[in-house]
PDB file of N, CA and C in Angstrom:
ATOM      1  N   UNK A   1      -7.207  19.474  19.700  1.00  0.00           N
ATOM      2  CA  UNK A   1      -6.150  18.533  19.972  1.00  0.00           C
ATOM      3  C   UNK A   1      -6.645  17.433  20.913  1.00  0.00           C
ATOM      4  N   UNK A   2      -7.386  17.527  21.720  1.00  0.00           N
ATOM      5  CA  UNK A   2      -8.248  16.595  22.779  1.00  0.00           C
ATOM      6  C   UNK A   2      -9.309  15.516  21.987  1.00  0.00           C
ATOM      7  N   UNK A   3      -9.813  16.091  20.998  1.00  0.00           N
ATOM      8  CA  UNK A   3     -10.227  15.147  20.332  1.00  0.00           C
ATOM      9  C   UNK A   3      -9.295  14.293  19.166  1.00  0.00           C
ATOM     10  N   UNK A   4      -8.058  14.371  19.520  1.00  0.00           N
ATOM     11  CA  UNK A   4      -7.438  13.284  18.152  1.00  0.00           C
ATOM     12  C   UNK A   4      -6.594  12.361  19.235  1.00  0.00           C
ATOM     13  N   UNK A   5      -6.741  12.799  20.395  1.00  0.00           N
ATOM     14  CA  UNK A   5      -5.956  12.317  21.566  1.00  0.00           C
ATOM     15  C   UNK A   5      -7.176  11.340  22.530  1.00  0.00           C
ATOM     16  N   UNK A   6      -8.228  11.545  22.612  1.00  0.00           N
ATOM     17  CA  UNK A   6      -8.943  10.785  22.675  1.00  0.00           C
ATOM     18  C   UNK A   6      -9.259   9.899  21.436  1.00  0.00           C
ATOM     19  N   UNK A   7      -9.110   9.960  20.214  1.00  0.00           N
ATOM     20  CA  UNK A   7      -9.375   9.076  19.406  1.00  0.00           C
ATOM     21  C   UNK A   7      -8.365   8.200  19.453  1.00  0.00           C
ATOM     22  N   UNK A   8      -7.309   8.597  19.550  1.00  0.00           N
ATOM     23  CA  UNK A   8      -5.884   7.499  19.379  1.00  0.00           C
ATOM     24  C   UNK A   8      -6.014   6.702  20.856  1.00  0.00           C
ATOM     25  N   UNK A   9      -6.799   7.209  22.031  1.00  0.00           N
ATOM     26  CA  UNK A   9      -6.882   6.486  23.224  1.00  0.00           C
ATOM     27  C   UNK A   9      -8.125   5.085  23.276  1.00  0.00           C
ATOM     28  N   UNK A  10      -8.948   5.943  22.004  1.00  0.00           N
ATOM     29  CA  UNK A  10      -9.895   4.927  22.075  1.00  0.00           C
ATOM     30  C   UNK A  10      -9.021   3.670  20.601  1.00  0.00           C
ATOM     31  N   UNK A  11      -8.346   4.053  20.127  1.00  0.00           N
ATOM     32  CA  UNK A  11      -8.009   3.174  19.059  1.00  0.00           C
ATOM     33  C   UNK A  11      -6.984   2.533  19.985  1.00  0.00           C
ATOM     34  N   UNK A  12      -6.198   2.502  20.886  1.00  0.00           N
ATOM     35  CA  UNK A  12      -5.761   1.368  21.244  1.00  0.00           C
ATOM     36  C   UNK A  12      -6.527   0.931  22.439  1.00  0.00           C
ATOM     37  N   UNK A  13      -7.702   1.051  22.611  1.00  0.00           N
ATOM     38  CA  UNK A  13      -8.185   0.229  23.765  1.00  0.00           C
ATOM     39  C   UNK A  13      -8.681  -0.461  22.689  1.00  0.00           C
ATOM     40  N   UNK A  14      -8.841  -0.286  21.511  1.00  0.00           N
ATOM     41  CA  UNK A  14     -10.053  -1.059  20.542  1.00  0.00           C
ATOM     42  C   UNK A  14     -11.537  -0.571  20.731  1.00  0.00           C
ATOM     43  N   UNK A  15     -11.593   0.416  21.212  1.00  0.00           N
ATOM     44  CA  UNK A  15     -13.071   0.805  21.266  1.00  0.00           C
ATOM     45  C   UNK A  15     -13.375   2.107  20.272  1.00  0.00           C
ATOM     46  N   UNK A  16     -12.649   2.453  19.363  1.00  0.00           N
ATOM     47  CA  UNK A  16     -13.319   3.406  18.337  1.00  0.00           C
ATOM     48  C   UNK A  16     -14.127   2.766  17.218  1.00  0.00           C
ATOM     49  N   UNK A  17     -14.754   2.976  16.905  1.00  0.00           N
ATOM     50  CA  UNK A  17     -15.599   2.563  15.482  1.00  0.00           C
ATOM     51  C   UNK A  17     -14.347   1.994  14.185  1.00  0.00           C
ATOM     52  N   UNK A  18     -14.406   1.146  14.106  1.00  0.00           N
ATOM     53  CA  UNK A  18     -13.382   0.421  13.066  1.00  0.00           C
ATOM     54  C   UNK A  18     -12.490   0.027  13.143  1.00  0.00           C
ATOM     55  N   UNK A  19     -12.040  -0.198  14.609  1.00  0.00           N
ATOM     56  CA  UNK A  19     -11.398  -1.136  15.106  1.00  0.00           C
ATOM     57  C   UNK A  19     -11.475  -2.209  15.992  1.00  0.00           C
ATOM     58  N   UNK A  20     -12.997  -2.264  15.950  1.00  0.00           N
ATOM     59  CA  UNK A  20     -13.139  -3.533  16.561  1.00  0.00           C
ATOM     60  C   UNK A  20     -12.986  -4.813  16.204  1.00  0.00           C
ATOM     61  N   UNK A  21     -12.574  -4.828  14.756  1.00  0.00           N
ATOM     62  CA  UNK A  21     -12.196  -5.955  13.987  1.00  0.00           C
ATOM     63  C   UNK A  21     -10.619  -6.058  14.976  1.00  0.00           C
ATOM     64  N   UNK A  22      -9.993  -5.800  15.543  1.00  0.00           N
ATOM     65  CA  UNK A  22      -9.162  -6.406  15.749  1.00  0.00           C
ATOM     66  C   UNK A  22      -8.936  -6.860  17.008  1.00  0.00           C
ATOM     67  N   UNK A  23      -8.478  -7.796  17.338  1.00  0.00           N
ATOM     68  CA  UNK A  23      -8.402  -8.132  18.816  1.00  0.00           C
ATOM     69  C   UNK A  23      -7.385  -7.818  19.590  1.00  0.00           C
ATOM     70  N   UNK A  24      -7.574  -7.635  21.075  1.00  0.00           N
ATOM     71  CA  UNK A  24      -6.442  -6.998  21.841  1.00  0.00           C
ATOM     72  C   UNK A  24      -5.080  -7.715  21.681  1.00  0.00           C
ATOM     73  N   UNK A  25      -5.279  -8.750  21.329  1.00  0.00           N
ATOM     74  CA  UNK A  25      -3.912  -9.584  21.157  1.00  0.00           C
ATOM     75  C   UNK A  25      -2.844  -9.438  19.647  1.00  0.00           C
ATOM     76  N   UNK A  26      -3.818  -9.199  18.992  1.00  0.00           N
ATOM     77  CA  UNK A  26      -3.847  -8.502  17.482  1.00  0.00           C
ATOM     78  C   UNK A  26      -2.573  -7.070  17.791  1.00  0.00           C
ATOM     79  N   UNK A  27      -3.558  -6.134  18.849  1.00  0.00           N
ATOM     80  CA  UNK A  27      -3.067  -4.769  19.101  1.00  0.00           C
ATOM     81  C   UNK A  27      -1.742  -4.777  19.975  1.00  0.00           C
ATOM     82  N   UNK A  28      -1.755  -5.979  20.777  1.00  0.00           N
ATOM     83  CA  UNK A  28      -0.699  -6.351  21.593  1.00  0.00           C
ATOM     84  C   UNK A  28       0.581  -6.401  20.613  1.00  0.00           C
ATOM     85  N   UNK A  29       0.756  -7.037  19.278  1.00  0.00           N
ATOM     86  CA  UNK A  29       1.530  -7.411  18.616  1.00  0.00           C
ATOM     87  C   UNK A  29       1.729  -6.316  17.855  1.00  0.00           C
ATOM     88  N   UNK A  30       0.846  -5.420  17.347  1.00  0.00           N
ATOM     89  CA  UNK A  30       1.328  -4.603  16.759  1.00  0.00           C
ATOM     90  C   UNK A  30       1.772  -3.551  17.440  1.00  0.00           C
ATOM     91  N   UNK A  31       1.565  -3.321  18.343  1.00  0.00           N
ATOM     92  CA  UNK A  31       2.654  -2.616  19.263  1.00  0.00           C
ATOM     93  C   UNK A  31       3.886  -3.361  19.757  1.00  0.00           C
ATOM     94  N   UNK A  32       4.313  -4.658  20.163  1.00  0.00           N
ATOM     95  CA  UNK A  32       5.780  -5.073  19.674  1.00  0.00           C
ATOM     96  C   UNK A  32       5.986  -4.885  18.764  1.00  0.00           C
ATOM     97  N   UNK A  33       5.506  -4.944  17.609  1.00  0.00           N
ATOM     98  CA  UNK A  33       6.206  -5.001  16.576  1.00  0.00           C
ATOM     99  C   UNK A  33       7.022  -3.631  16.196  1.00  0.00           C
ATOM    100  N   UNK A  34       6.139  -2.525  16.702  1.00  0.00           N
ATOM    101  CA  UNK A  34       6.399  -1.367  16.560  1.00  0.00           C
ATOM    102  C   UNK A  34       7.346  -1.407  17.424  1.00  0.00           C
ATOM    103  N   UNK A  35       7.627  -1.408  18.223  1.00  0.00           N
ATOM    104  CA  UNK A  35       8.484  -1.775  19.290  1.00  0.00           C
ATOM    105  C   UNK A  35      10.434  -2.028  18.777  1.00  0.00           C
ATOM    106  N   UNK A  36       9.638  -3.174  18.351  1.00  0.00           N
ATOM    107  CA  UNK A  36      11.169  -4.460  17.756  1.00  0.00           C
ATOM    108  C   UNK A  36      11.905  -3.365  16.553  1.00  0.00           C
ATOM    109  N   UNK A  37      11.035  -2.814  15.563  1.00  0.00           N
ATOM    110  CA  UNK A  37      11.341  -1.904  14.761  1.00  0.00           C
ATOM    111  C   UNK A  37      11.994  -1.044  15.016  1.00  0.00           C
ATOM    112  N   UNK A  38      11.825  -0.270  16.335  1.00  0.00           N
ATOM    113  CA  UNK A  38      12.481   0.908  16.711  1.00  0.00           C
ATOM    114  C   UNK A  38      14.031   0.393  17.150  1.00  0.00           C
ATOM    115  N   UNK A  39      13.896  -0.717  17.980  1.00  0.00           N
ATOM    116  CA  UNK A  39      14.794  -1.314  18.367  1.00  0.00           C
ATOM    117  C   UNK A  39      16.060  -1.713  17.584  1.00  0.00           C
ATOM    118  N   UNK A  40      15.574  -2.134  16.536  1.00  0.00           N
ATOM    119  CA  UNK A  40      16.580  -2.372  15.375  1.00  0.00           C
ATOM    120  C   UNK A  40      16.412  -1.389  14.623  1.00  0.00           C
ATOM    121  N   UNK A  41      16.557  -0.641  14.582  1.00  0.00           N
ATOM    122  CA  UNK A  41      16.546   0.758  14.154  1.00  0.00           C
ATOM    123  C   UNK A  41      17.796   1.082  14.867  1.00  0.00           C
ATOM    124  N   UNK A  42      17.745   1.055  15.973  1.00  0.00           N
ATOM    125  CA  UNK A  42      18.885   1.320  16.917  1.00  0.00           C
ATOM    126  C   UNK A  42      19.669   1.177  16.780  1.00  0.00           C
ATOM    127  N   UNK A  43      19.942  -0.530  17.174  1.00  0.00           N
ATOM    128  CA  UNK A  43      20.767  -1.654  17.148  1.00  0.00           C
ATOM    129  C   UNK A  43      21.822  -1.188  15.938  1.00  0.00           C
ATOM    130  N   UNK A  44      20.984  -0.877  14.537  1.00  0.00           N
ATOM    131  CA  UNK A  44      21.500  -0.776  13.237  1.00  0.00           C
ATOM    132  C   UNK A  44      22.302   0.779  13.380  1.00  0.00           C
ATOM    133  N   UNK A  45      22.131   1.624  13.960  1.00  0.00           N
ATOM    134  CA  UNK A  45      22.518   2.885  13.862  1.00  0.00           C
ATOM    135  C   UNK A  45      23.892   2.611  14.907  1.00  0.00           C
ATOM    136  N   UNK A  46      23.791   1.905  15.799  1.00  0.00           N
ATOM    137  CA  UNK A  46      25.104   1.625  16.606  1.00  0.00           C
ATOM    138  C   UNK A  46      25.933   0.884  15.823  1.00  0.00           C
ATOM    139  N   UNK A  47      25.696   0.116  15.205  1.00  0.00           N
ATOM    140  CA  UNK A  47      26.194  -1.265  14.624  1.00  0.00           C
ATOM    141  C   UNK A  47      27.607  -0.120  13.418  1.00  0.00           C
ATOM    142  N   UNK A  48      26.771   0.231  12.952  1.00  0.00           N
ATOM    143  CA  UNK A  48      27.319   1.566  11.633  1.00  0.00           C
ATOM    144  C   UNK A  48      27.851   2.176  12.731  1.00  0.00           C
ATOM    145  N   UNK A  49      27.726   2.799  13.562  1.00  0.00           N
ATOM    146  CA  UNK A  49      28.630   3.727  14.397  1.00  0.00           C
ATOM    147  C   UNK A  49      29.923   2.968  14.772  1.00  0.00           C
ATOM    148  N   UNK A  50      30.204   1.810  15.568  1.00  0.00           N
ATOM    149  CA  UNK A  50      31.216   1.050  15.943  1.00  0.00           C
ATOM    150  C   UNK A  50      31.682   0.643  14.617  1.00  0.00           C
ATOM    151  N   UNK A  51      31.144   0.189  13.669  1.00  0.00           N
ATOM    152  CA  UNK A  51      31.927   0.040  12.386  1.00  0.00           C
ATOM    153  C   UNK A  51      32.668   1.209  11.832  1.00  0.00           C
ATOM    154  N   UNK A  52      32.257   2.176  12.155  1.00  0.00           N
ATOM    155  CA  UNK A  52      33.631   3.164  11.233  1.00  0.00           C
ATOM    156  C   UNK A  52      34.357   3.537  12.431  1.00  0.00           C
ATOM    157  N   UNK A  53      33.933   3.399  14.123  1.00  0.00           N
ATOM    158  CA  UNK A  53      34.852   3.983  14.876  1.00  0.00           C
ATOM    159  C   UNK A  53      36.325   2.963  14.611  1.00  0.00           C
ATOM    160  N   UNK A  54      35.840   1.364  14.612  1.00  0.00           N
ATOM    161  CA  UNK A  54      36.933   0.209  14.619  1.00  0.00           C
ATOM    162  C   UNK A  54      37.731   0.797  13.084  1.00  0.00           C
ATOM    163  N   UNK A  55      36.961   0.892  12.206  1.00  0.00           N
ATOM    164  CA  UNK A  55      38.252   1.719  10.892  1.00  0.00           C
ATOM    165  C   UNK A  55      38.289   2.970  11.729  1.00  0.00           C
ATOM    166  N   UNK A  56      38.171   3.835  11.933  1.00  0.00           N
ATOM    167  CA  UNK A  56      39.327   5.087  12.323  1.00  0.00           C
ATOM    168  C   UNK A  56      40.122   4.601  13.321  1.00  0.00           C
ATOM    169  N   UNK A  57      40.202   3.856  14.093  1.00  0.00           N
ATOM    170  CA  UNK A  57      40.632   3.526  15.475  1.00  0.00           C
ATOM    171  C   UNK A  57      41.874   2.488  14.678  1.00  0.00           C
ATOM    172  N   UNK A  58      41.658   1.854  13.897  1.00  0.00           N
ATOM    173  CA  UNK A  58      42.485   0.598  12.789  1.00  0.00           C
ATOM    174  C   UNK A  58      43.478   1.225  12.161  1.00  0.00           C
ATOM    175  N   UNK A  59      42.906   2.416  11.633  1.00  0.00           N
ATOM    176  CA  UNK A  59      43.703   3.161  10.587  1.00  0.00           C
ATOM    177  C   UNK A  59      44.637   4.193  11.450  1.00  0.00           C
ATOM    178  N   UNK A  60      44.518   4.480  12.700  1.00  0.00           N
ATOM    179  CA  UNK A  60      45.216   4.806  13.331  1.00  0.00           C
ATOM    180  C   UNK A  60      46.699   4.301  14.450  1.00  0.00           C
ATOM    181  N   UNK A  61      46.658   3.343  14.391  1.00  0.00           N
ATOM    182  CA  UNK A  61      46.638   2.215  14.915  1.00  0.00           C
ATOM    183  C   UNK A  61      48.477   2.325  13.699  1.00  0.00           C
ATOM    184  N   UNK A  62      48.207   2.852  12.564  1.00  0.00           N
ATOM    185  CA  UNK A  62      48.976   1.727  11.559  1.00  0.00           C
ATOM    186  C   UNK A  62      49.828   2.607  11.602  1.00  0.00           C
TER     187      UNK A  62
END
């Protein structure tokens, strides 16, 4: 397990073998991006949650 945990440590410093094609700014972004994804991931799972609470809460209401 120490060695796939050091590999994933060296793949985001950019120092494992085959990722030096990319640049830290490169890696910077793809970790926002990963980021923004999760985020709206979220966003979207609340969004659907308050949408059916406002219909039960509507339909109660009547």
């Amino acid at each position: 397990m120490q060695t796939l945990s050091n590999w994933n440590n060296k793949a985001k410093a950019g120092t494992l073998a085959g990722t030096k094609q990319y640049s830290p700014d490169l890696n910077a972004l793809l970790e926002e991006n990963k980021k923004l994804k999760q985020q709206l991931k979220t966003a979207e799972m609340e969004r659907e949650f308050l949408k059916k609470a406002a219909a039960y809460f509507a339909k109660e209401s009547q």
